[in-house]
PDB file of N, CA and C in Angstrom:
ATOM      1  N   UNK A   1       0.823  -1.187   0.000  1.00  0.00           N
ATOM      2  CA  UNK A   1       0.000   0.000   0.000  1.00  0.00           C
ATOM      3  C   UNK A   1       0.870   1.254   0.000  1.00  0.00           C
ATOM      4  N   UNK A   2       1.673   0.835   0.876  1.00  0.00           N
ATOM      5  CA  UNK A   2       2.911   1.971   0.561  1.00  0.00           C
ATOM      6  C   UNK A   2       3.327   2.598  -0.727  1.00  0.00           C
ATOM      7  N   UNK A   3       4.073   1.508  -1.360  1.00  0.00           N
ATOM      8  CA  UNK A   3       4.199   1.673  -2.684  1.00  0.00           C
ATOM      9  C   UNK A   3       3.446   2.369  -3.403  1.00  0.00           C
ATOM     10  N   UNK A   4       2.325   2.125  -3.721  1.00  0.00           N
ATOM     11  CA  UNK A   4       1.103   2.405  -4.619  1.00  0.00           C
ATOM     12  C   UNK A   4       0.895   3.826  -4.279  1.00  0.00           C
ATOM     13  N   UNK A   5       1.163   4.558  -2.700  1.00  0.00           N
ATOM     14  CA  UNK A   5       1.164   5.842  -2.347  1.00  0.00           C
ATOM     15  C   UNK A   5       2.494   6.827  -2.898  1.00  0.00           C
ATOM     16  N   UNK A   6       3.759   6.019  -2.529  1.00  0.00           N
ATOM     17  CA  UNK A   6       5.075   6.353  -3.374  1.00  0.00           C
ATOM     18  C   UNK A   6       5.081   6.712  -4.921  1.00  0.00           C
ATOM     19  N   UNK A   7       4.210   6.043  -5.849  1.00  0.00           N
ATOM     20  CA  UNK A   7       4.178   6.140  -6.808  1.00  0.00           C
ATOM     21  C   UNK A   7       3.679   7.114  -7.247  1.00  0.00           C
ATOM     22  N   UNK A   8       2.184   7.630  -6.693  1.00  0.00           N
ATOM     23  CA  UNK A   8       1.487   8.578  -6.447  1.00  0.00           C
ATOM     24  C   UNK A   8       2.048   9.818  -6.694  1.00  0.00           C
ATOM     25  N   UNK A   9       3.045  10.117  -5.507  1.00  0.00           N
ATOM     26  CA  UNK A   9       3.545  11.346  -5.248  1.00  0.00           C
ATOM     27  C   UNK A   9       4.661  11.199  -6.708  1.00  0.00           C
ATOM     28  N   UNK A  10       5.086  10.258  -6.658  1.00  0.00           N
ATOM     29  CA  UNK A  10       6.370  10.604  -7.825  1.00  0.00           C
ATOM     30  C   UNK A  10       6.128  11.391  -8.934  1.00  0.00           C
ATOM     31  N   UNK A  11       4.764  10.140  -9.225  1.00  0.00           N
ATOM     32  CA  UNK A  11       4.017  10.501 -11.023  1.00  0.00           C
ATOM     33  C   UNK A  11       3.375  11.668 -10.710  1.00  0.00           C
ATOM     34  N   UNK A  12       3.262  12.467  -9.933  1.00  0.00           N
ATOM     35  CA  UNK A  12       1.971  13.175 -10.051  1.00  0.00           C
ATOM     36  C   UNK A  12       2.579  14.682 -10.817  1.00  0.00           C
ATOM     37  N   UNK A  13       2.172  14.966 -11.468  1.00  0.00           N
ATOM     38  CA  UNK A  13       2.554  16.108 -12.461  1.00  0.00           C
ATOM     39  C   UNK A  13       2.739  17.478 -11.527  1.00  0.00           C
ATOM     40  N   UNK A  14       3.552  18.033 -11.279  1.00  0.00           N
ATOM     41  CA  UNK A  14       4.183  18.861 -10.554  1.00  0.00           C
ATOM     42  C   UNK A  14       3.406  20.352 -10.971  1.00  0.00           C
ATOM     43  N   UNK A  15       2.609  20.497 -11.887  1.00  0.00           N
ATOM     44  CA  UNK A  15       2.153  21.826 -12.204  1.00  0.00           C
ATOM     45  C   UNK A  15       0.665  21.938 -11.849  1.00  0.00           C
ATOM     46  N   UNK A  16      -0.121  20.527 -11.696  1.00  0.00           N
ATOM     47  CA  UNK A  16      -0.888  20.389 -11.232  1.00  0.00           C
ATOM     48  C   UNK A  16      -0.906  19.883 -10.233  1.00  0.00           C
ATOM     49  N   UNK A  17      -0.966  19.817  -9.098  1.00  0.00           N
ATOM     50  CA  UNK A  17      -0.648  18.616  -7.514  1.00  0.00           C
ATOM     51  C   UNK A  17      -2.272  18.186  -7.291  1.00  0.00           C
ATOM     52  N   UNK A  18      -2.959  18.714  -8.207  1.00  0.00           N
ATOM     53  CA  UNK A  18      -4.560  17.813  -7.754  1.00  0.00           C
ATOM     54  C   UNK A  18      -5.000  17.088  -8.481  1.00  0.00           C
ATOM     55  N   UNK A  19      -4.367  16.586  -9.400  1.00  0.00           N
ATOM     56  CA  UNK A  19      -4.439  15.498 -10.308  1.00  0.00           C
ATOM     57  C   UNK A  19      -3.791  14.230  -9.967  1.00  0.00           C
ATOM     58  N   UNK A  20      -4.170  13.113 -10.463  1.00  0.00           N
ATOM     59  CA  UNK A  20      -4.137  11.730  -9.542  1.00  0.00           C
ATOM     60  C   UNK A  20      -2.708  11.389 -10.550  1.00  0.00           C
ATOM     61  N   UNK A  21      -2.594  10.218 -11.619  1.00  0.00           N
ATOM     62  CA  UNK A  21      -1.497   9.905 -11.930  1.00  0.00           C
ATOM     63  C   UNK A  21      -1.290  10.373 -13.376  1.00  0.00           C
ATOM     64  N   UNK A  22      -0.190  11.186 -13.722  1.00  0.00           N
ATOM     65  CA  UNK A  22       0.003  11.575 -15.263  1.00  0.00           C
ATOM     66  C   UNK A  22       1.529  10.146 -15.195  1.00  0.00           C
ATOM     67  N   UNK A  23       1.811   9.621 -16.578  1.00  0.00           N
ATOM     68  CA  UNK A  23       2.253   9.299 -17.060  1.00  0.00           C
ATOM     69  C   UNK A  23       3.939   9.861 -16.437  1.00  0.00           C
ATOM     70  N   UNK A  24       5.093   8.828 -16.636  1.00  0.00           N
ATOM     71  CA  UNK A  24       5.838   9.041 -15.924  1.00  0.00           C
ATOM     72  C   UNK A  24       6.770  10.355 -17.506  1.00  0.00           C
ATOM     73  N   UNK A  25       6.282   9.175 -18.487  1.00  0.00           N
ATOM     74  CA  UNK A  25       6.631   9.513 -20.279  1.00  0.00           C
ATOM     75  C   UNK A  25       5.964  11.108 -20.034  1.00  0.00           C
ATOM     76  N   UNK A  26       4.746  11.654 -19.970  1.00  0.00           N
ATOM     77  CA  UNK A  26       4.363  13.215 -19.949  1.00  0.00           C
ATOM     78  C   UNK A  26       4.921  14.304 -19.017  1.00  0.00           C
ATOM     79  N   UNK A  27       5.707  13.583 -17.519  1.00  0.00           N
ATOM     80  CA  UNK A  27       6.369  14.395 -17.121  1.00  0.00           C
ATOM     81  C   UNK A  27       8.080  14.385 -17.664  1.00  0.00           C
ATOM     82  N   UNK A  28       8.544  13.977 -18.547  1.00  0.00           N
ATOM     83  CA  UNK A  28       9.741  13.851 -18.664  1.00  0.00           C
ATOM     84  C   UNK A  28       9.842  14.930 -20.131  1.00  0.00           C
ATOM     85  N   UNK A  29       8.964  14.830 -20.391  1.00  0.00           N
ATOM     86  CA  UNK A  29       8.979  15.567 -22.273  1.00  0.00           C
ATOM     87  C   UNK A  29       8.432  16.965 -21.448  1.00  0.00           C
ATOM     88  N   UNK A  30       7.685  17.276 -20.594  1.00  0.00           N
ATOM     89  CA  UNK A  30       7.593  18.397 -19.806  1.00  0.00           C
ATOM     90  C   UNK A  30       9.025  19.598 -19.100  1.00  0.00           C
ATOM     91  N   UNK A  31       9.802  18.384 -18.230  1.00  0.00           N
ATOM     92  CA  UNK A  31      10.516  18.679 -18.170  1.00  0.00           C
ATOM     93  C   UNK A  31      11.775  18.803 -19.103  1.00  0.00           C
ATOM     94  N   UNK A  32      11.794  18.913 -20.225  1.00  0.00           N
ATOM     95  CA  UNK A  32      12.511  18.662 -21.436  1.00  0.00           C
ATOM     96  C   UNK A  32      12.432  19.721 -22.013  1.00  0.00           C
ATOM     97  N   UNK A  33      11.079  20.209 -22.213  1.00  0.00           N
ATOM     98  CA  UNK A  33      10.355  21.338 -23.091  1.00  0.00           C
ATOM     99  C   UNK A  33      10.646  22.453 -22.028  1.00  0.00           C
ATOM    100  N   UNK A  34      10.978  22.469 -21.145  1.00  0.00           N
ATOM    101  CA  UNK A  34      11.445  23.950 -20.200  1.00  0.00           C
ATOM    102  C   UNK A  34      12.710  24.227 -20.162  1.00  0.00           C
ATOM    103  N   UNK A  35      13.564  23.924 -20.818  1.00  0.00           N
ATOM    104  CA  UNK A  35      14.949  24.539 -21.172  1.00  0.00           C
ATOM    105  C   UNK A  35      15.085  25.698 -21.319  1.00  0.00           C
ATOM    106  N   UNK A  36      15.933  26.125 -20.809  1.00  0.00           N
ATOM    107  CA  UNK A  36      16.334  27.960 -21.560  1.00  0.00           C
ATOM    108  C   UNK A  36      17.417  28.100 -22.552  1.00  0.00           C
ATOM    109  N   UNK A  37      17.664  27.085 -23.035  1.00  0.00           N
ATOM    110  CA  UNK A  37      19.213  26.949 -23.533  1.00  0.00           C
ATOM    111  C   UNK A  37      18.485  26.531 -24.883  1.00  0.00           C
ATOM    112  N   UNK A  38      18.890  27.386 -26.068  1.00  0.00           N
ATOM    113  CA  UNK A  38      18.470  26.737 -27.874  1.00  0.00           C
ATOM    114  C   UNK A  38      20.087  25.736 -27.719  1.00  0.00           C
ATOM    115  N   UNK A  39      19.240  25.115 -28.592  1.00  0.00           N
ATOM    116  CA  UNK A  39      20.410  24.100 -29.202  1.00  0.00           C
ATOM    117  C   UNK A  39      20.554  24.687 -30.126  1.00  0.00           C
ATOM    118  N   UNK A  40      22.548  24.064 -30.629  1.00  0.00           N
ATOM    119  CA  UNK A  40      22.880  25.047 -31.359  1.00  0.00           C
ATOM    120  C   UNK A  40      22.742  24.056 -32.972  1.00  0.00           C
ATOM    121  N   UNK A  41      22.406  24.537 -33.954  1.00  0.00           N
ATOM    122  CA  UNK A  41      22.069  23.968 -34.908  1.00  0.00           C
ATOM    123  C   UNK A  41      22.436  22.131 -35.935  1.00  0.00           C
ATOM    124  N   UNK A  42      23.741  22.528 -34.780  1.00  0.00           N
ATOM    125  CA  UNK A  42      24.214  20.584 -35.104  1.00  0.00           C
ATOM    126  C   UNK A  42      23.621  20.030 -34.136  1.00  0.00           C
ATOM    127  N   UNK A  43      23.499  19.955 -33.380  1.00  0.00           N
ATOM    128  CA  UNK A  43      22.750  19.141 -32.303  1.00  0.00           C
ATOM    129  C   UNK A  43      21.420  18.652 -32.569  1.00  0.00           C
ATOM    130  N   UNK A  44      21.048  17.662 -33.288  1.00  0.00           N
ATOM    131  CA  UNK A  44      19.501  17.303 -33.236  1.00  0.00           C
ATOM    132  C   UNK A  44      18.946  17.439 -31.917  1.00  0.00           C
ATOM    133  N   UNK A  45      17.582  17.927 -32.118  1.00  0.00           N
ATOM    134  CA  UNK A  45      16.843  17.732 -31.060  1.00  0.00           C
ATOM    135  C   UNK A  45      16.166  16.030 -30.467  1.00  0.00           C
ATOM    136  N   UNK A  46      15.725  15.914 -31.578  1.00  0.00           N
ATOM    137  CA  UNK A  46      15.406  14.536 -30.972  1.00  0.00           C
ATOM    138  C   UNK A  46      16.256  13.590 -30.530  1.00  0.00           C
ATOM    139  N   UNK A  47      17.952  13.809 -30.846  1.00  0.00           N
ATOM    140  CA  UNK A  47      18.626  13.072 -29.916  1.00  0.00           C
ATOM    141  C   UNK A  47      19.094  13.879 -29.015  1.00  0.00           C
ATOM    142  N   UNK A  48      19.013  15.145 -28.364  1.00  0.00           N
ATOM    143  CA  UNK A  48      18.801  15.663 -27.155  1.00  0.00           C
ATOM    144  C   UNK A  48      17.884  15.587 -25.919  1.00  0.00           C
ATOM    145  N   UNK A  49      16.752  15.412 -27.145  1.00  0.00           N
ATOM    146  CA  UNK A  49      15.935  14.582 -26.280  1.00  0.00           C
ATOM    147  C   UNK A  49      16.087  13.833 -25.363  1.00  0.00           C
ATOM    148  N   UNK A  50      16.257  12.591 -25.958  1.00  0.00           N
ATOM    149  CA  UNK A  50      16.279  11.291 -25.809  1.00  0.00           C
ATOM    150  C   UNK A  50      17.628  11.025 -24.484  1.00  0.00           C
ATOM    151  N   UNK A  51      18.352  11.587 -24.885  1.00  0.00           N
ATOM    152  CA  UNK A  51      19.766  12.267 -23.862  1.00  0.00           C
ATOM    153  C   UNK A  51      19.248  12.436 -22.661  1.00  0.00           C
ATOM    154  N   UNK A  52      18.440  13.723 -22.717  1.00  0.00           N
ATOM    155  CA  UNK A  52      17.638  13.890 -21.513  1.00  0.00           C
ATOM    156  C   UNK A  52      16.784  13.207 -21.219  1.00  0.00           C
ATOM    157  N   UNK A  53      15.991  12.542 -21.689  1.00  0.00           N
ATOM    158  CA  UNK A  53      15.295  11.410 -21.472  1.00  0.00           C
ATOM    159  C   UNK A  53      15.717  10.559 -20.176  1.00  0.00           C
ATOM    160  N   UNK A  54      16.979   9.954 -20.788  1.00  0.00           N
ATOM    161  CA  UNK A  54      17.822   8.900 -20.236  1.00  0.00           C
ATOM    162  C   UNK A  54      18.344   9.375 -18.840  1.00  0.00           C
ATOM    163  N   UNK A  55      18.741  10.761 -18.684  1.00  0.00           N
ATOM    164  CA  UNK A  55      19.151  11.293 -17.574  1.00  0.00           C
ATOM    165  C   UNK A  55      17.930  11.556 -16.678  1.00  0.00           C
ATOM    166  N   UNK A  56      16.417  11.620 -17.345  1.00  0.00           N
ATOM    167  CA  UNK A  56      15.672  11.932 -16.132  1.00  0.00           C
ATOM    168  C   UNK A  56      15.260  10.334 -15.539  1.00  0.00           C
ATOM    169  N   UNK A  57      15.181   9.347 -16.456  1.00  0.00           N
ATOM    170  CA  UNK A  57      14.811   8.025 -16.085  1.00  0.00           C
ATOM    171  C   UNK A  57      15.627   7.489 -14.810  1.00  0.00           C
ATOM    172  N   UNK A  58      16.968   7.733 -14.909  1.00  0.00           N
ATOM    173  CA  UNK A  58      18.054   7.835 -14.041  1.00  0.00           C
ATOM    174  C   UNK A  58      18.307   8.632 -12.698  1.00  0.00           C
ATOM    175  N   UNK A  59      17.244   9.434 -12.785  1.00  0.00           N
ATOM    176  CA  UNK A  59      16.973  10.346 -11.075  1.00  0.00           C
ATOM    177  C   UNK A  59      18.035  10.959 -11.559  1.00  0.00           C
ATOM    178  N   UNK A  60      18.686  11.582 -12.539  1.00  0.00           N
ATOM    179  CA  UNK A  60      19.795  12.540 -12.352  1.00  0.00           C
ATOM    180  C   UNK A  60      19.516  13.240 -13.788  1.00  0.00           C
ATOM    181  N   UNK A  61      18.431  14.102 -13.462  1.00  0.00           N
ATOM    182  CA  UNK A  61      18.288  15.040 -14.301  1.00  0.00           C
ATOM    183  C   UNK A  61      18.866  16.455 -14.128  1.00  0.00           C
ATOM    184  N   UNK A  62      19.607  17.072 -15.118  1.00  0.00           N
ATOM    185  CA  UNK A  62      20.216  17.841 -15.314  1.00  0.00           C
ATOM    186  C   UNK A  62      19.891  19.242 -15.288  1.00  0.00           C
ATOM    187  N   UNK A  63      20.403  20.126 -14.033  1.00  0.00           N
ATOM    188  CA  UNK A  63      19.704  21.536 -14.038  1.00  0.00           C
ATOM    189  C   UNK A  63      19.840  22.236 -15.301  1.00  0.00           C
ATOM    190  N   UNK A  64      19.528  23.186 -15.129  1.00  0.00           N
ATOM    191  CA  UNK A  64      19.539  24.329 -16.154  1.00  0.00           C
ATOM    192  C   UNK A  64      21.031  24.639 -16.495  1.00  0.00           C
ATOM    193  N   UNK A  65      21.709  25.274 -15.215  1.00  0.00           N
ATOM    194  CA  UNK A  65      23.403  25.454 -16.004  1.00  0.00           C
ATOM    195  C   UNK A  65      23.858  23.831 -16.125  1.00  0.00           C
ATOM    196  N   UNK A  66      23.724  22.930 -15.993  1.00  0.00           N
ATOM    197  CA  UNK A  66      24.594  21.623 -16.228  1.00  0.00           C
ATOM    198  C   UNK A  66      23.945  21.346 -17.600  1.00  0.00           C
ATOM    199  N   UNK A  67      22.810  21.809 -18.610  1.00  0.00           N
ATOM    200  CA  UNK A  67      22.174  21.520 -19.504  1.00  0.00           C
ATOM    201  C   UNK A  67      23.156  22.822 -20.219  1.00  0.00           C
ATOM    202  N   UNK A  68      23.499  23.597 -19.907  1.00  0.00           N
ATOM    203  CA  UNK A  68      24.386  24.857 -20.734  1.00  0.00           C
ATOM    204  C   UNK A  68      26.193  24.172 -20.853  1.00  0.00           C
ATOM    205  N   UNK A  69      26.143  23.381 -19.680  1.00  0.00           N
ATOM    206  CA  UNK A  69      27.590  23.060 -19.715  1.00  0.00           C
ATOM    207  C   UNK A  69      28.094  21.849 -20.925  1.00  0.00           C
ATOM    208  N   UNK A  70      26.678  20.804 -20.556  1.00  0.00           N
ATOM    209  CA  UNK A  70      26.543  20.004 -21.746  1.00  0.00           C
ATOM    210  C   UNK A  70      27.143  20.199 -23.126  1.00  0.00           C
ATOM    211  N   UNK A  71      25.962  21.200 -23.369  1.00  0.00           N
ATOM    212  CA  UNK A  71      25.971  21.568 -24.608  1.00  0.00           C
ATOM    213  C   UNK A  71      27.732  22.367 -24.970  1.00  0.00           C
ATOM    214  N   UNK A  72      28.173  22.904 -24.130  1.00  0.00           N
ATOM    215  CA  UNK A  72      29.290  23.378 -24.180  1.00  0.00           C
ATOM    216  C   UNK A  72      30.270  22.499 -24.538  1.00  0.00           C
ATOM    217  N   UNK A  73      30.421  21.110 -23.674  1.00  0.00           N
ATOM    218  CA  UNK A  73      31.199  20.112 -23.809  1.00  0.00           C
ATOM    219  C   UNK A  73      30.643  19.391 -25.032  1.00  0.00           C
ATOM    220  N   UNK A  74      29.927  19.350 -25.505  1.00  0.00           N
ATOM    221  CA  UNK A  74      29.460  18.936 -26.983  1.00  0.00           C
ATOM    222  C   UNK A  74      30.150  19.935 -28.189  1.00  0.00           C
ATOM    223  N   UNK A  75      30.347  21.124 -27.650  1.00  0.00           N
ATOM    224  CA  UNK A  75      30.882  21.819 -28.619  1.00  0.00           C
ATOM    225  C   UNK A  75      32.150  21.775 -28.885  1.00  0.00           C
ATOM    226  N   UNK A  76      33.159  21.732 -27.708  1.00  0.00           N
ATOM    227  CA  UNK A  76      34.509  21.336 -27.539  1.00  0.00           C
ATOM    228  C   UNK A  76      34.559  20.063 -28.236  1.00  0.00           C
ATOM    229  N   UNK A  77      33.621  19.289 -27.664  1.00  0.00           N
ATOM    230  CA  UNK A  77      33.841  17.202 -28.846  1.00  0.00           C
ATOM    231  C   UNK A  77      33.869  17.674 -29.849  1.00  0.00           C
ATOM    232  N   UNK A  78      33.082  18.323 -30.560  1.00  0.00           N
ATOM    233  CA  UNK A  78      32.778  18.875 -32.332  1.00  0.00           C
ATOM    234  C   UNK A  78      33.904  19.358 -32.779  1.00  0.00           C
ATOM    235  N   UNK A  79      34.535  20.502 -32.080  1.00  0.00           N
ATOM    236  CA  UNK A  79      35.847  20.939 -32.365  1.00  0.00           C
ATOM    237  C   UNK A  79      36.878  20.179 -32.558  1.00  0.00           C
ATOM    238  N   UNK A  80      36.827  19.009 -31.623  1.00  0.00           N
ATOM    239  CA  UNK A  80      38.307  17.793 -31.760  1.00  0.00           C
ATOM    240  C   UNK A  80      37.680  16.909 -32.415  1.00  0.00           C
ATOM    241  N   UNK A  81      36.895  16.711 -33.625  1.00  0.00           N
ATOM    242  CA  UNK A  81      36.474  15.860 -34.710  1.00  0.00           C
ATOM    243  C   UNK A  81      35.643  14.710 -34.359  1.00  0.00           C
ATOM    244  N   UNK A  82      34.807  15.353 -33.027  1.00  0.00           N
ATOM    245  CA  UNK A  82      33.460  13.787 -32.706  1.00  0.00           C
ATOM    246  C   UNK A  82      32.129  14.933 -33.387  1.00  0.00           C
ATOM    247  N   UNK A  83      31.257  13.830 -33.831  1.00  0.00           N
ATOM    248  CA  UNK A  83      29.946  14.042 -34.301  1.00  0.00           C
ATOM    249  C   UNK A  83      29.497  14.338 -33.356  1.00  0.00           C
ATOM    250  N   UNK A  84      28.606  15.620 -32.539  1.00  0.00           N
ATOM    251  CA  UNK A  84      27.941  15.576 -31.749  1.00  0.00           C
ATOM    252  C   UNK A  84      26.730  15.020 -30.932  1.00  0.00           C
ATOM    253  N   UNK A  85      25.784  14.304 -32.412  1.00  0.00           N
ATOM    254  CA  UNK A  85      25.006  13.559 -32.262  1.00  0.00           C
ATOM    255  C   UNK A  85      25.356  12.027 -31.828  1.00  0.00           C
ATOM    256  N   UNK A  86      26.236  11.705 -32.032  1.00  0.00           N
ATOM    257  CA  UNK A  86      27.101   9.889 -32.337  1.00  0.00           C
ATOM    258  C   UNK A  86      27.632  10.190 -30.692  1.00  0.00           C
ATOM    259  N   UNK A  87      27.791  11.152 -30.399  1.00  0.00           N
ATOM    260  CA  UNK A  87      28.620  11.207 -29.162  1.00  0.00           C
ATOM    261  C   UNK A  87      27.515  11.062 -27.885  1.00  0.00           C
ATOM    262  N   UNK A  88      25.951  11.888 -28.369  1.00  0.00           N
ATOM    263  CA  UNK A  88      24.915  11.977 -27.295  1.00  0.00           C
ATOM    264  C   UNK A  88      24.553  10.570 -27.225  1.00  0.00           C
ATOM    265  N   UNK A  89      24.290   9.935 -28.863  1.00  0.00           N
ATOM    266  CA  UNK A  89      23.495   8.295 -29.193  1.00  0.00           C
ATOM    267  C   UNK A  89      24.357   7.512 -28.428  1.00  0.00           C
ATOM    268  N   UNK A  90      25.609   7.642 -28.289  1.00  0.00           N
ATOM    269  CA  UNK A  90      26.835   6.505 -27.253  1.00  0.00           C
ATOM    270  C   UNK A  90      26.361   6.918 -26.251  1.00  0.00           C
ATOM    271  N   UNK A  91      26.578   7.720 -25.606  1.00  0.00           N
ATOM    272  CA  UNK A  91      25.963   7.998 -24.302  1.00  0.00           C
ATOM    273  C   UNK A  91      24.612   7.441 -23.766  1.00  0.00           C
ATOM    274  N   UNK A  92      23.722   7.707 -24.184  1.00  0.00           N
ATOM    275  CA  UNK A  92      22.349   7.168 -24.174  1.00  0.00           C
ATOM    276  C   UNK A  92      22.377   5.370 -24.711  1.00  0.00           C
ATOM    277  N   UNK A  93      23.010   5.289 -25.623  1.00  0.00           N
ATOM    278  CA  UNK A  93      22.865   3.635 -25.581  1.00  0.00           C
ATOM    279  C   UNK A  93      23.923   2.962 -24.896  1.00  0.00           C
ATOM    280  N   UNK A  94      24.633   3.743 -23.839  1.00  0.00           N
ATOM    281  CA  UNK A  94      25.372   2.999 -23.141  1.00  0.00           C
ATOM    282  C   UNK A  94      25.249   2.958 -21.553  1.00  0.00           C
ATOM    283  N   UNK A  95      23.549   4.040 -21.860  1.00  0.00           N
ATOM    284  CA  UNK A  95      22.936   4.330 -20.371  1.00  0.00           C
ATOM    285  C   UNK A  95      24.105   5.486 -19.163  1.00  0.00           C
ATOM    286  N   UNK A  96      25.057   6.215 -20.229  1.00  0.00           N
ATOM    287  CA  UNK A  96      26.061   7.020 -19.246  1.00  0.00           C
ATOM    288  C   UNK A  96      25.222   8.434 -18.956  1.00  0.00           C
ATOM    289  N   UNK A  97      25.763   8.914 -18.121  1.00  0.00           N
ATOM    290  CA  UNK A  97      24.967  10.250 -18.055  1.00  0.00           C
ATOM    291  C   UNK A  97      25.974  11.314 -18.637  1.00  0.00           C
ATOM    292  N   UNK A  98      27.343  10.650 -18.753  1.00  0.00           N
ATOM    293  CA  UNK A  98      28.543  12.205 -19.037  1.00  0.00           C
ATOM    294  C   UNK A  98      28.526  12.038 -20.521  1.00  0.00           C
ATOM    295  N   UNK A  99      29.117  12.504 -21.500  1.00  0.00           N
ATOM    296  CA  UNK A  99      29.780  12.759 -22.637  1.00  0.00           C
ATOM    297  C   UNK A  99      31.279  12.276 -22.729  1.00  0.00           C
ATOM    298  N   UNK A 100      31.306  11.579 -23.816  1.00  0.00           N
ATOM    299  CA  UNK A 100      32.300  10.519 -23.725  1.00  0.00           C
ATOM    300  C   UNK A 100      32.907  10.580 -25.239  1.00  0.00           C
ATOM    301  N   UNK A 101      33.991  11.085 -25.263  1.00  0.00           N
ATOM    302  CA  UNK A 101      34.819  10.818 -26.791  1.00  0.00           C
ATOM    303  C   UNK A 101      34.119   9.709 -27.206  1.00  0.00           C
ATOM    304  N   UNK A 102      33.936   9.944 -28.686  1.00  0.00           N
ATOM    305  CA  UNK A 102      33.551   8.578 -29.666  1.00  0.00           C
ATOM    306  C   UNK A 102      34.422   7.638 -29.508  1.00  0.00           C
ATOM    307  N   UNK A 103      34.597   6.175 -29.191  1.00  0.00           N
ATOM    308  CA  UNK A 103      35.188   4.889 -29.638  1.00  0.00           C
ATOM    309  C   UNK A 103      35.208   4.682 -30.781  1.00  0.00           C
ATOM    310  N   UNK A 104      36.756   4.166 -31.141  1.00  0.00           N
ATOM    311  CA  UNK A 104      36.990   3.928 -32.568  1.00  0.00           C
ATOM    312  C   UNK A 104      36.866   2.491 -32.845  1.00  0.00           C
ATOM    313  N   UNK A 105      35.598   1.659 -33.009  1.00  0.00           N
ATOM    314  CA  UNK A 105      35.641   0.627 -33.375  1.00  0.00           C
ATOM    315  C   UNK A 105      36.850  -0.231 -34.204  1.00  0.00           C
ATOM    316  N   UNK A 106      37.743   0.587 -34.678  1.00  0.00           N
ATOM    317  CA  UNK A 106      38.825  -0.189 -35.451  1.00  0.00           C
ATOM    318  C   UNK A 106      39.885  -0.074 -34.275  1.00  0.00           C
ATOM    319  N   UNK A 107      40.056   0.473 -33.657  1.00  0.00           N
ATOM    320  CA  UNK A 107      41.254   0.018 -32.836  1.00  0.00           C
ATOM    321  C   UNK A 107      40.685  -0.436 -31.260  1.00  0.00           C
ATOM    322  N   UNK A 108      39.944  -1.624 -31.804  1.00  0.00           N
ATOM    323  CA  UNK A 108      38.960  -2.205 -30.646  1.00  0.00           C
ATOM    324  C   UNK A 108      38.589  -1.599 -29.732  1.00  0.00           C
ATOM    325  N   UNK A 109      37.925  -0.734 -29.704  1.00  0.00           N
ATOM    326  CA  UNK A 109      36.897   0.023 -28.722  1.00  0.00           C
ATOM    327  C   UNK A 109      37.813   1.290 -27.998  1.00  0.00           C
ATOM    328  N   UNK A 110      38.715   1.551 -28.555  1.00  0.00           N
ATOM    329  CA  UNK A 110      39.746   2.622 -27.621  1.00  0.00           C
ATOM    330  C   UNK A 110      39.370   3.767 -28.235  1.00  0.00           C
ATOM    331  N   UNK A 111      38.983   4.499 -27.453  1.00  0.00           N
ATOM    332  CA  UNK A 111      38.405   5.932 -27.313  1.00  0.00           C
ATOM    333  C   UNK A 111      39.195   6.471 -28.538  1.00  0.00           C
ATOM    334  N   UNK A 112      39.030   7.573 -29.597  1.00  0.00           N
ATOM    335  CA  UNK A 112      39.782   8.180 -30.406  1.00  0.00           C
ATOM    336  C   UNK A 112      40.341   9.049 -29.897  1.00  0.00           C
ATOM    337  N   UNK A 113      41.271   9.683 -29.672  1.00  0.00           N
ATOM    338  CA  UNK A 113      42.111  10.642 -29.052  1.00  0.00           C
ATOM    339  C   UNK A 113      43.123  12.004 -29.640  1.00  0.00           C
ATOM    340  N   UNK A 114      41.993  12.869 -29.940  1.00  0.00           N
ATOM    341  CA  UNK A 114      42.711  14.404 -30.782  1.00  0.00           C
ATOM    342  C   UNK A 114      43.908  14.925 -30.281  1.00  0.00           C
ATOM    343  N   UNK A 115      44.950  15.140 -30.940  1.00  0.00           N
ATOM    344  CA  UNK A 115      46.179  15.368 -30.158  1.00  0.00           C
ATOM    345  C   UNK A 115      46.131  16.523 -29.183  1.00  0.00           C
ATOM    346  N   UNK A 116      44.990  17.339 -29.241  1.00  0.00           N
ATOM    347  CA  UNK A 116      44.995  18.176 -28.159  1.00  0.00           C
ATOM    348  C   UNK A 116      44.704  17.619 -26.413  1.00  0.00           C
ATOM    349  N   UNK A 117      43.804  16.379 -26.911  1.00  0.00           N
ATOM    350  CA  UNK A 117      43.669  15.718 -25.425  1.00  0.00           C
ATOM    351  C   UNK A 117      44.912  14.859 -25.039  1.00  0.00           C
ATOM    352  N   UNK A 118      45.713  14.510 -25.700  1.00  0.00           N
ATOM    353  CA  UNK A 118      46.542  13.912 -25.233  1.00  0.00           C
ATOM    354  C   UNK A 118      47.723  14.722 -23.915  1.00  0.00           C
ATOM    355  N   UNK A 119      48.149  14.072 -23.058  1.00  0.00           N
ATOM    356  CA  UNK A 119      48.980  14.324 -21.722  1.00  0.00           C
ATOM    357  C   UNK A 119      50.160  13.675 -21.523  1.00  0.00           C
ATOM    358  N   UNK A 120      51.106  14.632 -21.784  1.00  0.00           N
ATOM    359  CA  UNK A 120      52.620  13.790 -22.374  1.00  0.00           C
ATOM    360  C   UNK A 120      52.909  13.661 -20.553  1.00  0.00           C
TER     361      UNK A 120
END
């Protein structure tokens, strides 16, 4: 019975508190759609989405400046020759919450490494 009360409070849509259970899927695209931050034109949205998606499913959804920093560190990957999108889709299909240099499948899974990241 507990439970069933736990659940309650979780799902319950935060803009309304007198409504019984919204969908866990309608509060997550809610909280998604309140960004203040445009994406910047390489960045698909729908795999930003989905990014965020994964981070709210995870109880570690991302404030407002950590959603600016993101995108920042997406821009720096772009600069040292990762796809920005390939970089969010690894992330999300590998269930991580950070941003992670692309893996170079040809040199068996070892991260690709721009000579600027390298640390002599």
């Amino acid at each position: 019975m507990n439970l069933l009360k736990h659940k309650e409070t979780t799902y319950q849509n935060s803009k309304n508190p007198t409504s019984n259970l919204d969908s866990p899927k309608e509060n997550i695209k809610e909280n998604i759609k309140e960004s203040i931050y445009t994406l910047p034109d390489f960045i698909k949205k729908e795999t930003w989405d989905n990014f965020l998606e994964l981070r709210l499913k995870m109880k570690a959804a991302p404030t407002e400046h950590a959603k600016g920093l993101l995108i920042k560190k997406l821009e720096e990957l772009r600069s040292a020759g990762n796809d920005p999108n390939l970089v969010l889709e690894q992330s999300t299909m590998n269930n991580w919450k950070g941003l992670i240099l692309l893996k170079n499948e040809q040199t068996g899974g070892k991260h690709d490494v721009h000579p600027k990241y390298i640390i002599e």
